[in-house]
C-alpha atoms as a PDB file:
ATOM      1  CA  UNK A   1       9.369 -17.713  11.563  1.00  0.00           C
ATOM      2  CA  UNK A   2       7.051 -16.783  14.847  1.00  0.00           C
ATOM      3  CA  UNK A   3       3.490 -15.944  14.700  1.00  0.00           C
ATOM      4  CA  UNK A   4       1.722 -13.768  13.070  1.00  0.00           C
ATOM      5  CA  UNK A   5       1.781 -10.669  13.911  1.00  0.00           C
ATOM      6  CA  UNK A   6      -1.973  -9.270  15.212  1.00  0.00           C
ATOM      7  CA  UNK A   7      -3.178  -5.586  14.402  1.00  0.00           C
ATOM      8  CA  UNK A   8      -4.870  -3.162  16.305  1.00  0.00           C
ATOM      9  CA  UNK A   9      -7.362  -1.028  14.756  1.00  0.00           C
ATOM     10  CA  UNK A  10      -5.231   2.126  15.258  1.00  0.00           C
ATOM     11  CA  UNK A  11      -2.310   0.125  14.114  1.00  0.00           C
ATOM     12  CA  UNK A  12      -3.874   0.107  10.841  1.00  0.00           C
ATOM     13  CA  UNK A  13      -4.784   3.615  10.742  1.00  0.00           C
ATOM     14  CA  UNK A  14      -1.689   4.781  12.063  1.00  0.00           C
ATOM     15  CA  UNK A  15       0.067   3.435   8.573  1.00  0.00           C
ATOM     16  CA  UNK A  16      -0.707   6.519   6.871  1.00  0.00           C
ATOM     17  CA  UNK A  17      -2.410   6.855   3.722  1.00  0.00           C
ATOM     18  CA  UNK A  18      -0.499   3.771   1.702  1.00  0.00           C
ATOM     19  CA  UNK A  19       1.390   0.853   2.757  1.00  0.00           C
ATOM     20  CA  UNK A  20       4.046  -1.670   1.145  1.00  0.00           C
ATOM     21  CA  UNK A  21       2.425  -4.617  -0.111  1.00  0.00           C
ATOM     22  CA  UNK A  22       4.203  -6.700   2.830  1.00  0.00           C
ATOM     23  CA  UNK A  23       2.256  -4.789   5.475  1.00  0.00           C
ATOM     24  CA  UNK A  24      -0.673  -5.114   3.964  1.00  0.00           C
ATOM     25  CA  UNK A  25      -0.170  -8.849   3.560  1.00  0.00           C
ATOM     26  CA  UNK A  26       0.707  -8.475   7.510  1.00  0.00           C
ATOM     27  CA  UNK A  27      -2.206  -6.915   7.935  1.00  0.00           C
ATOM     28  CA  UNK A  28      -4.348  -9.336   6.081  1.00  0.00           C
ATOM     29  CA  UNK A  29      -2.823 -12.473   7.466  1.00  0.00           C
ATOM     30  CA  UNK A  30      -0.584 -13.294   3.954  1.00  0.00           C
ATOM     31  CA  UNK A  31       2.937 -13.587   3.914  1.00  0.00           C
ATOM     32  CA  UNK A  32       5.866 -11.968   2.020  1.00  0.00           C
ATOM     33  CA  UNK A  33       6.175 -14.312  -0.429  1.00  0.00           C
ATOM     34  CA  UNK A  34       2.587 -14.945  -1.090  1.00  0.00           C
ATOM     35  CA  UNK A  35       1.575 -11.362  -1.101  1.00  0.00           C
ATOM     36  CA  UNK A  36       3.973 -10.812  -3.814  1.00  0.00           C
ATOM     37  CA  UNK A  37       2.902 -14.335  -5.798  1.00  0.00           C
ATOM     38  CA  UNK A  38      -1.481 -12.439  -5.284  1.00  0.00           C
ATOM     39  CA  UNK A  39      -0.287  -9.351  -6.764  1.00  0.00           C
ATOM     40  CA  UNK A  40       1.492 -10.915  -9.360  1.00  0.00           C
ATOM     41  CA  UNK A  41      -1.228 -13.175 -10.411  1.00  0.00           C
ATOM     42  CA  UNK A  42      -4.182  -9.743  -9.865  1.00  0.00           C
ATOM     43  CA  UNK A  43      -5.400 -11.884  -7.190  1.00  0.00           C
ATOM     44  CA  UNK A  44      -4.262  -9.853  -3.814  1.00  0.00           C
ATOM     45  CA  UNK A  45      -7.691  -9.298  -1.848  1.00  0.00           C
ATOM     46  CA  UNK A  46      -7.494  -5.502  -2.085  1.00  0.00           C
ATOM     47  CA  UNK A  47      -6.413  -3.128  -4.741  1.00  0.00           C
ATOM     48  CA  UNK A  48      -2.777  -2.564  -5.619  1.00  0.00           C
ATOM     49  CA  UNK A  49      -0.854   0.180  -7.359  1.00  0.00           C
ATOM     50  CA  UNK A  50       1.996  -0.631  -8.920  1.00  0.00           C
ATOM     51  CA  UNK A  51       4.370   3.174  -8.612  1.00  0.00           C
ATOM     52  CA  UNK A  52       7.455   2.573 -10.428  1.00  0.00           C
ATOM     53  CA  UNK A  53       9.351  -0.151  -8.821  1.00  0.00           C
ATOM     54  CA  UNK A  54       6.741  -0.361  -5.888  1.00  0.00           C
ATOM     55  CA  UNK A  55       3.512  -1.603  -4.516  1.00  0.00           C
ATOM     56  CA  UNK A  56       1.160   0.534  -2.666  1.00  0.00           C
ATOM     57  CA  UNK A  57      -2.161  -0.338  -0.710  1.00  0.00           C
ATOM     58  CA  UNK A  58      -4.573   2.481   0.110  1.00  0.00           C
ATOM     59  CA  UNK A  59      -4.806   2.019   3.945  1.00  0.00           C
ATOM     60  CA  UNK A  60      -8.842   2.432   3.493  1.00  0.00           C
ATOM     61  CA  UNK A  61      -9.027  -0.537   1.177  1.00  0.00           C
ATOM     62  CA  UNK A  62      -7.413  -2.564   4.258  1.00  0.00           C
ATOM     63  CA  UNK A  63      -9.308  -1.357   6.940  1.00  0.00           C
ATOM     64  CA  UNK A  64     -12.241  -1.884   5.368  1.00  0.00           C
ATOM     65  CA  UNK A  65     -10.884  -5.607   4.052  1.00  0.00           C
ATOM     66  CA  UNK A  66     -10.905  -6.431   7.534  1.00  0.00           C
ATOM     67  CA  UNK A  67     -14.299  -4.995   8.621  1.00  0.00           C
ATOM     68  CA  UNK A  68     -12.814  -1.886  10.432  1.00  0.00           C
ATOM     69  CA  UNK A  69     -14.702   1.529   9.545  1.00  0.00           C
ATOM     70  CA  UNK A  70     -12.106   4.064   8.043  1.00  0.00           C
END
């Protein structure tokens, strides 16, 4: 795998309202695999909503996980 992948500000905004649960691990610094072991376990650091077979993360829970002003 390379690095981690860093994210702009308006990278984050630019994801819309939601995002997958693997871009907001991106986002956050988690992995695939990880991010899906957090949510399992109600341990992800920001809310999740599960909508039928997926994961969604409000976009404003993420920027302001990572101490950007929606």
């Amino acid at each position: 795998m390379g690095a981690a992948r860093a994210w702009s500000p308006e990278q984050v905004r630019a994801l819309g309202v939601t995002t997958d649960v693997v871009t907001a691990g991106s986002v956050l610094g988690i992995g695939r695999t990880t991010a899906y072991r957090l949510v399992r376990d109600n341990q992800f650091p920001v809310p999740v909503r599960r909508v039928g077979a997926r994961y969604l993360v409000a976009v404003a829970h993420l920027l302001h996980a990572v101490g950007i002003d929606s």
